[in-house]
PDB file of N, CA and C in Angstrom:
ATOM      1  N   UNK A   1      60.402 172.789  19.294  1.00  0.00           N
ATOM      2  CA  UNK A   1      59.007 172.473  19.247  1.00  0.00           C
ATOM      3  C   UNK A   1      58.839 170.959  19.307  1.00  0.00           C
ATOM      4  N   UNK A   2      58.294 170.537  20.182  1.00  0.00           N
ATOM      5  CA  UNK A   2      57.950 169.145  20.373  1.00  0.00           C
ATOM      6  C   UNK A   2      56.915 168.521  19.540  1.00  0.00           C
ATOM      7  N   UNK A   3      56.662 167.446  18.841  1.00  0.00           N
ATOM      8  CA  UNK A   3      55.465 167.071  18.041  1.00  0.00           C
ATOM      9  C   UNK A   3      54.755 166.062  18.634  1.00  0.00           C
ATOM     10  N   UNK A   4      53.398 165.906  18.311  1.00  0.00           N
ATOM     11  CA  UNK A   4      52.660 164.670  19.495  1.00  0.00           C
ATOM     12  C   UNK A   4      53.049 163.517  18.491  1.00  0.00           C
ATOM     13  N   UNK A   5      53.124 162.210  18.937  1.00  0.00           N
ATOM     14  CA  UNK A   5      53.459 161.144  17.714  1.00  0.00           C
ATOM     15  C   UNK A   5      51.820 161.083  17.164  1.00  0.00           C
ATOM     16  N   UNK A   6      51.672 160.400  16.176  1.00  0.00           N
ATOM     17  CA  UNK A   6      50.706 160.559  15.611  1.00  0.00           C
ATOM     18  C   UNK A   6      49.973 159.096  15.898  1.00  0.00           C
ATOM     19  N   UNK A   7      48.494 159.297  15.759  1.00  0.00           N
ATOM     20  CA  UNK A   7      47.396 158.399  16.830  1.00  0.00           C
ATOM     21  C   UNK A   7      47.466 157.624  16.053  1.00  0.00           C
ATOM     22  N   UNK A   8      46.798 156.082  16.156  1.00  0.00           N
ATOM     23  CA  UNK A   8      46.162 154.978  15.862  1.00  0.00           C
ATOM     24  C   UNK A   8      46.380 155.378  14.291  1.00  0.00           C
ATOM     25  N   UNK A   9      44.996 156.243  14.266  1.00  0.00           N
ATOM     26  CA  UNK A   9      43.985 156.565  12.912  1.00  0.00           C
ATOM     27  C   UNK A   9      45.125 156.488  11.811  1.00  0.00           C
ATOM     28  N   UNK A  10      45.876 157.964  12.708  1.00  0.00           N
ATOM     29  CA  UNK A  10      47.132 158.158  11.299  1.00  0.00           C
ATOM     30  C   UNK A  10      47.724 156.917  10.653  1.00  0.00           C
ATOM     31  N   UNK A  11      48.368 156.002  12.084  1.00  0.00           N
ATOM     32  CA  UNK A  11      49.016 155.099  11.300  1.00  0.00           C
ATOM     33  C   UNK A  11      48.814 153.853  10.261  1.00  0.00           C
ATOM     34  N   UNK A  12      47.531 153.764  10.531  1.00  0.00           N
ATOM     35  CA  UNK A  12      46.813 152.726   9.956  1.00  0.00           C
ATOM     36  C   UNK A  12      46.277 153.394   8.430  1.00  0.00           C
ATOM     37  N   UNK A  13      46.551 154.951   8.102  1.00  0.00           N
ATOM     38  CA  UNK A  13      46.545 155.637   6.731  1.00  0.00           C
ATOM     39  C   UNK A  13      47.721 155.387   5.908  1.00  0.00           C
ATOM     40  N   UNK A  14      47.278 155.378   4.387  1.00  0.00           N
ATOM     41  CA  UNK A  14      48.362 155.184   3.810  1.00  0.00           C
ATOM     42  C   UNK A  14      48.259 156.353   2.438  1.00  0.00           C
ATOM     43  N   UNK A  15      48.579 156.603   2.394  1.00  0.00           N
ATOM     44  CA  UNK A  15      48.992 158.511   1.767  1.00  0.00           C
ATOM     45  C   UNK A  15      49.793 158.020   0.801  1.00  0.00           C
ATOM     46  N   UNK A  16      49.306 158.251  -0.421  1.00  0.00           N
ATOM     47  CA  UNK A  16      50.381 157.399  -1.897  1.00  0.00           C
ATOM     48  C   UNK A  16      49.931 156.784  -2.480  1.00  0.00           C
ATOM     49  N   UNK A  17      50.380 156.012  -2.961  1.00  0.00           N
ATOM     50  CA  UNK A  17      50.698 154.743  -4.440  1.00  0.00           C
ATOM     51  C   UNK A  17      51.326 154.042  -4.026  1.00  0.00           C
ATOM     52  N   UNK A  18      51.269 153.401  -4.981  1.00  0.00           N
ATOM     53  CA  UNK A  18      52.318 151.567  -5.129  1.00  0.00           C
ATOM     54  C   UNK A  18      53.554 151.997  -5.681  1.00  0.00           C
ATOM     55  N   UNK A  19      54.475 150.907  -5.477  1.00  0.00           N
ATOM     56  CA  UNK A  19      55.863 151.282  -6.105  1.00  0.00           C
ATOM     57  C   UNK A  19      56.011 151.505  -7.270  1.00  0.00           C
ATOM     58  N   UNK A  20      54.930 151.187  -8.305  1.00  0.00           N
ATOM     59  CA  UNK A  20      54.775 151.653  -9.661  1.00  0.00           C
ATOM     60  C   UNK A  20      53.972 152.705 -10.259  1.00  0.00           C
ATOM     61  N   UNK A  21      52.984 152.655  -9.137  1.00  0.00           N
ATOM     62  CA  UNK A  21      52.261 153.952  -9.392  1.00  0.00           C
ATOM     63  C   UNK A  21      50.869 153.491 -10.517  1.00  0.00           C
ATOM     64  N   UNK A  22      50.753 152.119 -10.344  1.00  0.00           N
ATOM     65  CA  UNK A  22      49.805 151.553 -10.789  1.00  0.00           C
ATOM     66  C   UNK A  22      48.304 151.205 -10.273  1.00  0.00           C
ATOM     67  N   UNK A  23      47.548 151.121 -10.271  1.00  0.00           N
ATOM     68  CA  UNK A  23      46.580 150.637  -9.360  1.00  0.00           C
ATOM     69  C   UNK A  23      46.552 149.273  -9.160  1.00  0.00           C
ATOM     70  N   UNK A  24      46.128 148.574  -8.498  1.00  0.00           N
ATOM     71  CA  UNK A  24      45.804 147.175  -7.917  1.00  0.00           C
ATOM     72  C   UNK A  24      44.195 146.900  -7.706  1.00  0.00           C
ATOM     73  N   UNK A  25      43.429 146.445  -8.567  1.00  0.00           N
ATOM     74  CA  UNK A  25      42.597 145.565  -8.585  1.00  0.00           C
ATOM     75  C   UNK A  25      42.480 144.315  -9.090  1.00  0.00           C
ATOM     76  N   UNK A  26      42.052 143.432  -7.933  1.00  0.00           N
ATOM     77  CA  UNK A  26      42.321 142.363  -7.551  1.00  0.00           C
ATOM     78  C   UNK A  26      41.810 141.767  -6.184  1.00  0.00           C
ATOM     79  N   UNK A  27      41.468 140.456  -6.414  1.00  0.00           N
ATOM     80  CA  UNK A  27      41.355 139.603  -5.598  1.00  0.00           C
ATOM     81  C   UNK A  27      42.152 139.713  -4.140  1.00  0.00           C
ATOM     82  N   UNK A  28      41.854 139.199  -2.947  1.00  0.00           N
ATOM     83  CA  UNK A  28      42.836 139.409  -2.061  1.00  0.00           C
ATOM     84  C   UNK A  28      43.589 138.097  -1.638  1.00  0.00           C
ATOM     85  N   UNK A  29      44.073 137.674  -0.619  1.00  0.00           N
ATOM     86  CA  UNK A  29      44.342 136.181  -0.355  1.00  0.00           C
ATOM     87  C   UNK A  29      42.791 135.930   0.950  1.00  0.00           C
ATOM     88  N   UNK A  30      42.281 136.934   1.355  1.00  0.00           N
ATOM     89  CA  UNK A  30      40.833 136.454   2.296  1.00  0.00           C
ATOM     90  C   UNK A  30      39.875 136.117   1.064  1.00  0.00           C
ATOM     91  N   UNK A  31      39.487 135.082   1.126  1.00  0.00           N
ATOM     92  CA  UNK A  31      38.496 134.392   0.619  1.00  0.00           C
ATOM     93  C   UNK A  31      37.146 135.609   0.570  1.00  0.00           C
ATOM     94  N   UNK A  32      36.989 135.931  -0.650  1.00  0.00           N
ATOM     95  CA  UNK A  32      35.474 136.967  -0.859  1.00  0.00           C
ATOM     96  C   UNK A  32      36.192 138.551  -0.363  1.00  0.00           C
ATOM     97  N   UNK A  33      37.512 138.822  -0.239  1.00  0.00           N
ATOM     98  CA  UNK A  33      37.732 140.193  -0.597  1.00  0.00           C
ATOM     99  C   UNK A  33      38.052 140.547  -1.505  1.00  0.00           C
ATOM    100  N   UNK A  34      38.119 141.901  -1.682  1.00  0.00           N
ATOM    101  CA  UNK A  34      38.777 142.104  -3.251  1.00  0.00           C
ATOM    102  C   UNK A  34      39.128 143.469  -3.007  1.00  0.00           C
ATOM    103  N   UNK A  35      40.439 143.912  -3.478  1.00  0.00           N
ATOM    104  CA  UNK A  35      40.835 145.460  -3.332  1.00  0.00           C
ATOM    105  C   UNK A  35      40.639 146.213  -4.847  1.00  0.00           C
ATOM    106  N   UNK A  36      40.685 147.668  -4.878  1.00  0.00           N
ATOM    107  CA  UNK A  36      40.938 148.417  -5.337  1.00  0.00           C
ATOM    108  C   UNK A  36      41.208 149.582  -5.215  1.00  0.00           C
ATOM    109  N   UNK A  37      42.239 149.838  -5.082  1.00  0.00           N
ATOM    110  CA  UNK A  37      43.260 151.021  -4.805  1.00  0.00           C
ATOM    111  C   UNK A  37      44.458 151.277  -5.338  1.00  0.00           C
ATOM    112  N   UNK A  38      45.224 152.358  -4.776  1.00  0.00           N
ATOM    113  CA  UNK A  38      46.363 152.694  -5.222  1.00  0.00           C
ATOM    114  C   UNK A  38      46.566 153.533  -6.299  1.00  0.00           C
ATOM    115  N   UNK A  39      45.650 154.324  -6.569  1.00  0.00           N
ATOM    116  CA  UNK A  39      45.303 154.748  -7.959  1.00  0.00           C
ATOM    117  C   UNK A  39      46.124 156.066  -8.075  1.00  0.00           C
ATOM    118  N   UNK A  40      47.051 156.617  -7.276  1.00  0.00           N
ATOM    119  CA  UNK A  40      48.028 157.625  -7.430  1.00  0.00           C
ATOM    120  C   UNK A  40      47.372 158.719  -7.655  1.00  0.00           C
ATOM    121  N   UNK A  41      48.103 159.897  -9.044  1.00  0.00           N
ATOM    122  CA  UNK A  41      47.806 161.033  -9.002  1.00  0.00           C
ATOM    123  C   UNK A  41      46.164 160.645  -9.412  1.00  0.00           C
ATOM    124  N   UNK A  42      46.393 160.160 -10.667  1.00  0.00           N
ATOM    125  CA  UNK A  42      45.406 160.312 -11.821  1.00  0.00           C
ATOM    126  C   UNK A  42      43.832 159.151 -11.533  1.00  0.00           C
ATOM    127  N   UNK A  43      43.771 159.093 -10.148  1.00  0.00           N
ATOM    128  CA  UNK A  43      42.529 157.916 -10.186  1.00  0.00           C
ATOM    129  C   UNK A  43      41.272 158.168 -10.224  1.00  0.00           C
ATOM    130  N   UNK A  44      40.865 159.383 -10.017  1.00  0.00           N
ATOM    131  CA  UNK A  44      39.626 159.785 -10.440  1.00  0.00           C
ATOM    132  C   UNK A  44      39.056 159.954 -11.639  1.00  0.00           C
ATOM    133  N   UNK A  45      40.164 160.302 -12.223  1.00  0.00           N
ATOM    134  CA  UNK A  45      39.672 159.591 -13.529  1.00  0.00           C
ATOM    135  C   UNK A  45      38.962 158.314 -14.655  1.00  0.00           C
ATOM    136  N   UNK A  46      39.697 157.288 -13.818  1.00  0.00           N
ATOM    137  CA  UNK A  46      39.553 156.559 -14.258  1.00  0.00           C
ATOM    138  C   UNK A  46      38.526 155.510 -13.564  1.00  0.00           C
ATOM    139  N   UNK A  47      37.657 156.273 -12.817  1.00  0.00           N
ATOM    140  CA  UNK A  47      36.499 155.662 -11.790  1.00  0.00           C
ATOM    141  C   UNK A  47      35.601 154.535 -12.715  1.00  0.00           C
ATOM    142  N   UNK A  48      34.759 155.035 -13.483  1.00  0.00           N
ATOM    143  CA  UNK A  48      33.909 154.989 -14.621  1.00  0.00           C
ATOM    144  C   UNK A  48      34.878 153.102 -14.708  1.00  0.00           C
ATOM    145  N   UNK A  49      35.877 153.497 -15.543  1.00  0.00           N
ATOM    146  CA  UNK A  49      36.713 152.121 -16.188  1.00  0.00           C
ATOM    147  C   UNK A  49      36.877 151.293 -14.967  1.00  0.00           C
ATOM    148  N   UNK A  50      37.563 151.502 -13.995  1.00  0.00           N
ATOM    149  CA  UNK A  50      37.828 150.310 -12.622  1.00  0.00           C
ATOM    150  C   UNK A  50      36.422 150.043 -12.389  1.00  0.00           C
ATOM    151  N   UNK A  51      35.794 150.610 -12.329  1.00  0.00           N
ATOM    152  CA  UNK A  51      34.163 150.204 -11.390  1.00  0.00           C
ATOM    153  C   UNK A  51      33.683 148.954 -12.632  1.00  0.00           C
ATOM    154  N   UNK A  52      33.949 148.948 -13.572  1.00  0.00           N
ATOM    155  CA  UNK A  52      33.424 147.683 -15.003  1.00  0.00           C
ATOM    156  C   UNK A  52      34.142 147.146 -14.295  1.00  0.00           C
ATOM    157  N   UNK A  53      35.588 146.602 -14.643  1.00  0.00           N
ATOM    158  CA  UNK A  53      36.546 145.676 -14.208  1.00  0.00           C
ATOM    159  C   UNK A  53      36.676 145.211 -13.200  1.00  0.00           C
ATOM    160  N   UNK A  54      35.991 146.280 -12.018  1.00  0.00           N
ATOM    161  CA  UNK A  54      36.309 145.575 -10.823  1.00  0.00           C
ATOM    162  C   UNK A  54      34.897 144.874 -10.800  1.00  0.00           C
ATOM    163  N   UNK A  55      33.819 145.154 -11.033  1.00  0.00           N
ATOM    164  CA  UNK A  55      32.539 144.393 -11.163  1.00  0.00           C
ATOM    165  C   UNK A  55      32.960 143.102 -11.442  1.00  0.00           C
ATOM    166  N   UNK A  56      32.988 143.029 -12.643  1.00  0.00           N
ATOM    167  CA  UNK A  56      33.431 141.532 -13.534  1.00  0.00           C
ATOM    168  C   UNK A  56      34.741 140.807 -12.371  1.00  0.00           C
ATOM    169  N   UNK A  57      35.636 141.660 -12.278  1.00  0.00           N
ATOM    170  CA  UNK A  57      36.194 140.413 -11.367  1.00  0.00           C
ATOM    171  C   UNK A  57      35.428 139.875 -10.118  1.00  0.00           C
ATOM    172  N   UNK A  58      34.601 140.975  -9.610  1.00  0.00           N
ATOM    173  CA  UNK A  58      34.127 140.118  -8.377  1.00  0.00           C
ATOM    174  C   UNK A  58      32.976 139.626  -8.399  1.00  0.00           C
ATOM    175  N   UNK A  59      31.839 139.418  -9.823  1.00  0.00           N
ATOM    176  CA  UNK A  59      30.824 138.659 -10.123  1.00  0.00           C
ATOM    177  C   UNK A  59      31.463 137.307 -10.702  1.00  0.00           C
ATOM    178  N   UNK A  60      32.997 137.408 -11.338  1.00  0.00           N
ATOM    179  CA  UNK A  60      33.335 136.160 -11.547  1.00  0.00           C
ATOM    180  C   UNK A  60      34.569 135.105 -11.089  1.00  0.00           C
ATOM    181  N   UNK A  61      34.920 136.546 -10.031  1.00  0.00           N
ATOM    182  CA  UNK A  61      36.045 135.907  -9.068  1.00  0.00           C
ATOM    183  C   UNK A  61      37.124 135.497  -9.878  1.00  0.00           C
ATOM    184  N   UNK A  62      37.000 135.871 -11.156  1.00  0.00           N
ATOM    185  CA  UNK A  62      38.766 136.204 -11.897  1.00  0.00           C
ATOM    186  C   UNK A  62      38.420 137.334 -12.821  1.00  0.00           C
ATOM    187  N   UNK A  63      39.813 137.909 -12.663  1.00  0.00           N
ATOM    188  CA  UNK A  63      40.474 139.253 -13.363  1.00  0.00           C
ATOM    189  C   UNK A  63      39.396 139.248 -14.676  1.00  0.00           C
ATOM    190  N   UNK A  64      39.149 140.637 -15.088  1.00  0.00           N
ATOM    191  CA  UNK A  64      38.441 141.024 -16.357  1.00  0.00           C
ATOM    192  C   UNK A  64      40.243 141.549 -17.407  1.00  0.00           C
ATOM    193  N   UNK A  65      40.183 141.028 -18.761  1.00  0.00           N
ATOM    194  CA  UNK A  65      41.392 141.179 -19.129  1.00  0.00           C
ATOM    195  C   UNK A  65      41.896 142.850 -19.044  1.00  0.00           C
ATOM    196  N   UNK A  66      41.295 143.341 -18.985  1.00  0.00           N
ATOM    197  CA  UNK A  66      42.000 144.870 -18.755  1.00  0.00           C
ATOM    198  C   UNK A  66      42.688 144.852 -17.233  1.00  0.00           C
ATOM    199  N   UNK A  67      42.024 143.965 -16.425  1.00  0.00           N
ATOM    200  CA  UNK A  67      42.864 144.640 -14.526  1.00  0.00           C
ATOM    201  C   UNK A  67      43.576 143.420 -14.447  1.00  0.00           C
ATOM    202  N   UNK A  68      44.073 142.109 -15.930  1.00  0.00           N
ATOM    203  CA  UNK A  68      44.600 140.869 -15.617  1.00  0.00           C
ATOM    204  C   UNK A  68      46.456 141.564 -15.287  1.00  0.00           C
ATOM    205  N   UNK A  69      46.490 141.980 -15.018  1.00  0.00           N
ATOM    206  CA  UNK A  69      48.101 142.636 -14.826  1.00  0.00           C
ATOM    207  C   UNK A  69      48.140 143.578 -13.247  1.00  0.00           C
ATOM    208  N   UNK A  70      47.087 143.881 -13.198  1.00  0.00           N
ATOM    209  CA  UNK A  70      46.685 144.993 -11.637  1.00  0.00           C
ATOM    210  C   UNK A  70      46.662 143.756 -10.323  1.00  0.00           C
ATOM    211  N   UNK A  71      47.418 143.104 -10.394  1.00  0.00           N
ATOM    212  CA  UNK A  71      47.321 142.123  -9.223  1.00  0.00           C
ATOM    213  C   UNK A  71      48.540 142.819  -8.242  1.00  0.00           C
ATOM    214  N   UNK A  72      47.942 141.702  -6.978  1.00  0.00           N
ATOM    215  CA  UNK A  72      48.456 141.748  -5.392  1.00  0.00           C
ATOM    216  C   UNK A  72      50.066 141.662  -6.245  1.00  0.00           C
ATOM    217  N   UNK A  73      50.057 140.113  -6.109  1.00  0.00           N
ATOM    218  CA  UNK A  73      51.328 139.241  -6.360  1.00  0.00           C
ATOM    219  C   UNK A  73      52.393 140.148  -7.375  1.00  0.00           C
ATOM    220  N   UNK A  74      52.167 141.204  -8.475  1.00  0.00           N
ATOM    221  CA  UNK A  74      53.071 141.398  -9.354  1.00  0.00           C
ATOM    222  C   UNK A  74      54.108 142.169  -8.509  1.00  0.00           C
ATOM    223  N   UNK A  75      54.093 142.896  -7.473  1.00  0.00           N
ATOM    224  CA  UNK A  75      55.098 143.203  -6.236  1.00  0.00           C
ATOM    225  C   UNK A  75      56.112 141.753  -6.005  1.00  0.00           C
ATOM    226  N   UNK A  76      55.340 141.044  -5.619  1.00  0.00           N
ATOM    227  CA  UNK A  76      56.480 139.757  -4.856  1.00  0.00           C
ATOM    228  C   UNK A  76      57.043 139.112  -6.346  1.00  0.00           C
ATOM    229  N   UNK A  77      56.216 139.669  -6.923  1.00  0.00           N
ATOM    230  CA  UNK A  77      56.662 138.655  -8.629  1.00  0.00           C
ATOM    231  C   UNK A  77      57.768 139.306  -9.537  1.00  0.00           C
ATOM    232  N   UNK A  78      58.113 140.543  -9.104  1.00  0.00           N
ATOM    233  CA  UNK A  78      59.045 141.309  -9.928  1.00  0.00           C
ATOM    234  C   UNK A  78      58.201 141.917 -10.967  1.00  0.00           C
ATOM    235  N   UNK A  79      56.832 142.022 -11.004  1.00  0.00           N
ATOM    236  CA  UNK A  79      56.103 142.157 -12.501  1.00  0.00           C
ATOM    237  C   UNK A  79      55.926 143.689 -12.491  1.00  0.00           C
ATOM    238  N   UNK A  80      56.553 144.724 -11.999  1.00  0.00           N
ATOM    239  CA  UNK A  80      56.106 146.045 -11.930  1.00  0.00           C
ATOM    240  C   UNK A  80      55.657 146.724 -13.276  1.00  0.00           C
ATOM    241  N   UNK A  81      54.812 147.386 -13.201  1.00  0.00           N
ATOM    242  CA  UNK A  81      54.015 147.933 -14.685  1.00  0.00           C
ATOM    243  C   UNK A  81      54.820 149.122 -14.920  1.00  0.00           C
ATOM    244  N   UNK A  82      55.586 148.841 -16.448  1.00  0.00           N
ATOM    245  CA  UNK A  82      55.989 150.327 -16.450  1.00  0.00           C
ATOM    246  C   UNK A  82      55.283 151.163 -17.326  1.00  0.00           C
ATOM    247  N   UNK A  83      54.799 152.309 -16.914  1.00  0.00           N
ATOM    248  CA  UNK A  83      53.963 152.494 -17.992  1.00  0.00           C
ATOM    249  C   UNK A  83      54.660 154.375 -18.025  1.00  0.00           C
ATOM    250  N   UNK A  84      54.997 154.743 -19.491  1.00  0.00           N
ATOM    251  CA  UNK A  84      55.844 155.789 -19.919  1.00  0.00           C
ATOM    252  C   UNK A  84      55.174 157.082 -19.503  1.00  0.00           C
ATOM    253  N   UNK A  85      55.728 158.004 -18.858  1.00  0.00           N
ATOM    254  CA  UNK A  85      54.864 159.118 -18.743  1.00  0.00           C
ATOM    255  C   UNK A  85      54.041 158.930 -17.599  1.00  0.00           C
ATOM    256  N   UNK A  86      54.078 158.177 -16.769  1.00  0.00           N
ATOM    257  CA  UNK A  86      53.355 157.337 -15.714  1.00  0.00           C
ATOM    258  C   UNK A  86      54.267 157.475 -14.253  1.00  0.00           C
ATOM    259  N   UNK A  87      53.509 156.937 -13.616  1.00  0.00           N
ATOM    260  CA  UNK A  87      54.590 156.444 -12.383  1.00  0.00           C
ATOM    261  C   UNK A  87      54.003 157.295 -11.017  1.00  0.00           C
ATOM    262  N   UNK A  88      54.818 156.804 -10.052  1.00  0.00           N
ATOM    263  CA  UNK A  88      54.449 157.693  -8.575  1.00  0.00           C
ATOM    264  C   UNK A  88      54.699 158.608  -8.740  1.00  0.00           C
ATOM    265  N   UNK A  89      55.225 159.547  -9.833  1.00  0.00           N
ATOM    266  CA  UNK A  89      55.933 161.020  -9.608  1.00  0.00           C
ATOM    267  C   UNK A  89      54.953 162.059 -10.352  1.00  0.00           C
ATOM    268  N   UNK A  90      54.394 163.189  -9.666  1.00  0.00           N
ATOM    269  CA  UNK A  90      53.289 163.832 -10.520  1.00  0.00           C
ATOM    270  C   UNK A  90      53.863 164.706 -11.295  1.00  0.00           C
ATOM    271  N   UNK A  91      54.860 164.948 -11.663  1.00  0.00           N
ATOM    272  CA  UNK A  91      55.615 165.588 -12.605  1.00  0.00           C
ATOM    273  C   UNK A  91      55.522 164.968 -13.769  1.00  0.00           C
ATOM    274  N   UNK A  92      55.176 163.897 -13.869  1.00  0.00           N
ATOM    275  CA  UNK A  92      56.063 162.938 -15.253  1.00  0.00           C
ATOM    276  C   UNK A  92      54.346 162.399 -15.877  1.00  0.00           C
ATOM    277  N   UNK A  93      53.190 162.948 -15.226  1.00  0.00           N
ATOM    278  CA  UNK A  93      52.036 162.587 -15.943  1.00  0.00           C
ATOM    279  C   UNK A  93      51.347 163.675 -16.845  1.00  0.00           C
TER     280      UNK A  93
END
């Protein structure tokens, strides 16, 4: 069975989490963006809480202390969040 490769759309999707399985809100390096994503199994949950934090960071263009750890940089920084019972794996939440 032959498969078609998959279009544009697909590839430019990203299906998952972060290597920690943390979310990332935060500032971007484009001047006036700001992400929030990555929120793995459990992110709907926690809509209500990111939507405060992410407010406050982007009415004051720095981190609110609850998302001061949810940054871009903690990837290139070695800073991965470990958090117990947590993680990319939906078994272990």
């Amino acid at each position: 069975m032959l498969l078609a490769p998959p279009d544009a759309a697909q590839l430019g999707r990203h299906h998952g989490h972060d290597p920690d399985g943390s979310p990332i809100i935060d500032r971007t390096p484009v001047e006036g963006l700001f992400f929030n994503g990555g929120w793995c199994y459990g992110g709907f949950k926690a809509t209500p809480g990111s939507g405060f934090v992410f407010a406050h960071t982007i009415a004051q263009d720095r981190p609110h202390p609850q998302n001061a750890a949810l940054t871009l940089e903690r990837f290139a920084e070695g800073r991965a969040i470990d958090e117990r019972g947590g993680g990319p794996f939906p078994w272990v939440h």
